[in-house]
Protein backbone atom coordinates (compact mmCIF):
# COMPACT_ATOMS: atom_id res chain seq x y z
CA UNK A 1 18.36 21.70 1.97
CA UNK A 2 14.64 23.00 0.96
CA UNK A 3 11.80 20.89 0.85
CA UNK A 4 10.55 21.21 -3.30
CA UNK A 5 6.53 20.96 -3.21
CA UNK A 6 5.19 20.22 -6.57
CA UNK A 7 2.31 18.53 -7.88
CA UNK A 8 3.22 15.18 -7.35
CA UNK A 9 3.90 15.88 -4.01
CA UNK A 10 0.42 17.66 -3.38
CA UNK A 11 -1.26 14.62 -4.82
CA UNK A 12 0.84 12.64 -2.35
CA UNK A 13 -0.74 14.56 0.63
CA UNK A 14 -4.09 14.69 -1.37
CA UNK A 15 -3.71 10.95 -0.35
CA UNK A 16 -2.93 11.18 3.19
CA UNK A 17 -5.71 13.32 3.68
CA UNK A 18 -8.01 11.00 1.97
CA UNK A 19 -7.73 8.46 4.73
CA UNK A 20 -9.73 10.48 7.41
CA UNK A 21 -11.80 11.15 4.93
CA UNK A 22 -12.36 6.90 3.98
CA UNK A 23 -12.89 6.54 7.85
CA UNK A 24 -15.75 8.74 7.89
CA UNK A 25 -17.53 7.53 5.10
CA UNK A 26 -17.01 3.84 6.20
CA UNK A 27 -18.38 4.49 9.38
CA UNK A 28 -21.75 6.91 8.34
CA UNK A 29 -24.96 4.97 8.43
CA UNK A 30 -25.85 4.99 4.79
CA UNK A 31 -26.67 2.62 2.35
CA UNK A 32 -24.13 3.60 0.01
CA UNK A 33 -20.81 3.72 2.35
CA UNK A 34 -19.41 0.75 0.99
CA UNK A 35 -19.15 1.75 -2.78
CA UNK A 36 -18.17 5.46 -1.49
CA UNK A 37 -15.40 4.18 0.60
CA UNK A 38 -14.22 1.72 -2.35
CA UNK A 39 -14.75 4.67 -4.49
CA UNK A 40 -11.84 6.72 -2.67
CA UNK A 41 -9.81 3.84 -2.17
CA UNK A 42 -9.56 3.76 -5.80
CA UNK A 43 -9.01 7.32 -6.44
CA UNK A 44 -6.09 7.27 -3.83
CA UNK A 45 -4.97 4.68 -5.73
CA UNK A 46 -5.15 7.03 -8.93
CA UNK A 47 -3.79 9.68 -7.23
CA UNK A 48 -0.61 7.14 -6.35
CA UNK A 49 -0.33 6.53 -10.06
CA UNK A 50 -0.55 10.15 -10.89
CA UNK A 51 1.77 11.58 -8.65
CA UNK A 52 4.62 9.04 -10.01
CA UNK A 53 4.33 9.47 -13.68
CA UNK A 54 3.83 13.18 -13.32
CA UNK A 55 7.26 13.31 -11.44
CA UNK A 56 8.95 11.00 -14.00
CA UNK A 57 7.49 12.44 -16.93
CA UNK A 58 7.83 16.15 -15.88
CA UNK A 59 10.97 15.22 -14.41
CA UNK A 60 9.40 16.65 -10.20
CA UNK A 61 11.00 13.90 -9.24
CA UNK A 62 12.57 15.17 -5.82
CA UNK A 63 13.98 13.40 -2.43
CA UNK A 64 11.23 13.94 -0.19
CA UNK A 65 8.82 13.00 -2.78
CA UNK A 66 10.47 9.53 -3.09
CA UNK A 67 10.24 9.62 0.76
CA UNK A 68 6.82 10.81 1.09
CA UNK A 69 5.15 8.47 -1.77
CA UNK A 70 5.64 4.94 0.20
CA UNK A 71 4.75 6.54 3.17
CA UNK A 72 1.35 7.58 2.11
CA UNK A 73 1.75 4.35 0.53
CA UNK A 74 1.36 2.10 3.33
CA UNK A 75 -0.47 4.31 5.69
CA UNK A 76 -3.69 4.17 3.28
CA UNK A 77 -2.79 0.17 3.14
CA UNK A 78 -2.58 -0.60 6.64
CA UNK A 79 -5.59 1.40 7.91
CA UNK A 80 -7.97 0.11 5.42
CA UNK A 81 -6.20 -3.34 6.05
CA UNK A 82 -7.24 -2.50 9.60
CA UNK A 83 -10.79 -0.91 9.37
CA UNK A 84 -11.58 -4.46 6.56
CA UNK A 85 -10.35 -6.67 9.83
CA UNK A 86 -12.52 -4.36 12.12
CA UNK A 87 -15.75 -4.90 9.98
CA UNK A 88 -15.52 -8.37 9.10
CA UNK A 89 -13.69 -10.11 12.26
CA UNK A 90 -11.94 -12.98 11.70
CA UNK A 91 -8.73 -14.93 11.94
CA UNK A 92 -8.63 -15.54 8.48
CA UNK A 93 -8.92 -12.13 7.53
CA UNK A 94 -6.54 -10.63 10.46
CA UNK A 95 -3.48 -13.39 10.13
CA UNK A 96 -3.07 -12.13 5.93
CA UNK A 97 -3.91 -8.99 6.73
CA UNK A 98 -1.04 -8.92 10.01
CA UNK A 99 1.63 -10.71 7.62
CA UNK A 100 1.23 -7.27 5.33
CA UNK A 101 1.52 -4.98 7.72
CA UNK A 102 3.92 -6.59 8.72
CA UNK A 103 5.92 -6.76 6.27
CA UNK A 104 5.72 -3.37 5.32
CA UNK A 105 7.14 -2.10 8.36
CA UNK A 106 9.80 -4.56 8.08
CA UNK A 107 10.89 -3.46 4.88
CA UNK A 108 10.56 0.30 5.56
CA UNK A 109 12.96 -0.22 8.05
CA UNK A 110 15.14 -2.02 6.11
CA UNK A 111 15.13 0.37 3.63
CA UNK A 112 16.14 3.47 6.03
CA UNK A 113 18.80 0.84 7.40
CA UNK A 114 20.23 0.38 4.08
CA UNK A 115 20.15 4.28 3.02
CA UNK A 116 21.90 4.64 6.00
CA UNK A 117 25.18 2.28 5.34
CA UNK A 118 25.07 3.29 1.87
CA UNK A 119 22.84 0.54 -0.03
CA UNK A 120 19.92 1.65 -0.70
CA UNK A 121 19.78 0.26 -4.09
CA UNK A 122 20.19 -3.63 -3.42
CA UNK A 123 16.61 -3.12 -1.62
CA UNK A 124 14.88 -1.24 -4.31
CA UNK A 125 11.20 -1.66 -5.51
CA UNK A 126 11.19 -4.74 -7.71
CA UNK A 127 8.93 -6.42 -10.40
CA UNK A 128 7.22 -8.69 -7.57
CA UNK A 129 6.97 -6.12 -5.11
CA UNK A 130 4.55 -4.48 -7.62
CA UNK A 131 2.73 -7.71 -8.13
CA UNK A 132 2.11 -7.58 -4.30
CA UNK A 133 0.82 -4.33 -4.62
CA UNK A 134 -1.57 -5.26 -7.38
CA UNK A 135 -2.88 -7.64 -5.72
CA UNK A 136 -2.78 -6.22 -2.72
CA UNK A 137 -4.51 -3.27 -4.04
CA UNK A 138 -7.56 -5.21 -6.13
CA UNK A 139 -8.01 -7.55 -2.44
CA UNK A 140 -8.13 -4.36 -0.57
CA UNK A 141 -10.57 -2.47 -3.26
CA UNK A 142 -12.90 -5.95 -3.10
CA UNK A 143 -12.78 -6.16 0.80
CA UNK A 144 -13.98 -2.62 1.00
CA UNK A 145 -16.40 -2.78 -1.32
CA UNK A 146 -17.46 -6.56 0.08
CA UNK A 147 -21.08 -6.74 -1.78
CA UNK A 148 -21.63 -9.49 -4.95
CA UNK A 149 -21.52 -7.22 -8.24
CA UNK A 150 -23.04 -8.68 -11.57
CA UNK A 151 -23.14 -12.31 -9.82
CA UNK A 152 -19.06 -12.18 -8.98
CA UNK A 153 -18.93 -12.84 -5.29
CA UNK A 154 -16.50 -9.89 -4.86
CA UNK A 155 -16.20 -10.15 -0.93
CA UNK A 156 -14.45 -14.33 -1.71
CA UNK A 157 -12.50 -12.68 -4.39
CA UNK A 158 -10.83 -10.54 -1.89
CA UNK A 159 -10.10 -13.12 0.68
CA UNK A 160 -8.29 -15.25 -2.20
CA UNK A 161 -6.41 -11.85 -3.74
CA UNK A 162 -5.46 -10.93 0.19
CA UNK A 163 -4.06 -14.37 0.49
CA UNK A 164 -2.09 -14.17 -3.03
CA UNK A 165 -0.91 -10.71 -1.53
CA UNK A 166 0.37 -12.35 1.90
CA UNK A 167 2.18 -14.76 -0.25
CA UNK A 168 3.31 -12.24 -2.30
CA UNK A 169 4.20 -10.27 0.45
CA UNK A 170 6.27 -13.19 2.18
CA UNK A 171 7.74 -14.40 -1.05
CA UNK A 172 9.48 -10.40 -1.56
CA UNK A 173 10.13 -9.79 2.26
CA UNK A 174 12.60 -12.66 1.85
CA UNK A 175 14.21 -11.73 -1.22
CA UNK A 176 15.06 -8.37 0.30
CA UNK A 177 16.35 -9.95 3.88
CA UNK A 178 18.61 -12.17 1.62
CA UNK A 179 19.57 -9.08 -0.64
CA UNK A 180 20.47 -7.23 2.76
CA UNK A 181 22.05 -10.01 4.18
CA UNK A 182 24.35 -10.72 1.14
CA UNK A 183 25.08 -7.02 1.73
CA UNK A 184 25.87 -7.24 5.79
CA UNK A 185 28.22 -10.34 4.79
CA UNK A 186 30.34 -8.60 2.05
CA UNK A 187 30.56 -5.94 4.24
């Protein structure tokens, strides 16, 4: 079976490539890396919107751009999780930060488990696993970016969205185990 490229898909590696691209700028000694790193953190994030309704609403939808999309997914997530822990070290920014990564390896493997017995579906994307990622996302985009804007203390407002995230995050891990489980046990 051939490997479809499309649009969508190109905007999914358009996002992969972006992350060398977020370490570089995080790391240069300028004044300005901070808003230029949260600036392609959020245009990843745009891309990762784009690339999913273009394939739904063009109908590109293919197989290895459903594999490729959570992928580049949670690469961008955990090494900006990571290079946020790096920069501002702390326990209570590594232990939410650990529980996502976490997590997202957990459930990626879960996943390709499931596809591989046949049930896929009862471990599908649901409505709180994109209320993690919202969160997730906005905590992310405010750790990055770190610096009080217009008197919001933006760096505090992170910490608090990271810790709804990890929540969030724990709160849909275990509705997927149990979803699996239900699954092993029928079986």
């Amino acid at each position: 079976m051939a490997v479809k490229f499309n649009l969508p898909t190109y905007l999914t590696f358009l996002r992969i490539a972006m992350i060398p691209l977020l370490a570089i700028v995080f790391y240069l000694p300028w004044e300005y890396n901070r808003l230029a790193s949260t600036g392609i953190f959020l245009f990843a994030g745009f891309t990762d919107w784009l690339d999913g309704y273009l394939a739904r609403k063009l109908n590109l939808e293919t197989a290895f751009g459903a594999f490729l999309d959570p992928v580049a997914d949670k690469l961008m997530v955990a090494f900006v999780l990571v290079l946020v822990v790096q920069a501002e070290a702390s326990p209570w920014l590594a232990i939410p930060a650990a529980i996502i990564i976490g997590r997202e390896i957990t459930i990626a493997s879960l996943r390709e488990w499931m596809a591989e017995i046949g049930q896929r579906a009862k471990v599908k994307v649901s409505q709180l696993g994109k209320w993690k990622t919202s969160a997730q996302m906005l905590a992310i985009g405010f750790l990055l970016y770190r610096d009080d804007l217009l008197g919001m203390p933006v760096n505090q407002m992170g910490y608090w969205l990271l810790y709804l995230s990890a929540v969030l995050t724990l709160w849909s891990m275990a509705n997927y185990l149990i979803a699996a489980f239900s699954t092993i046990t029928e079986q």
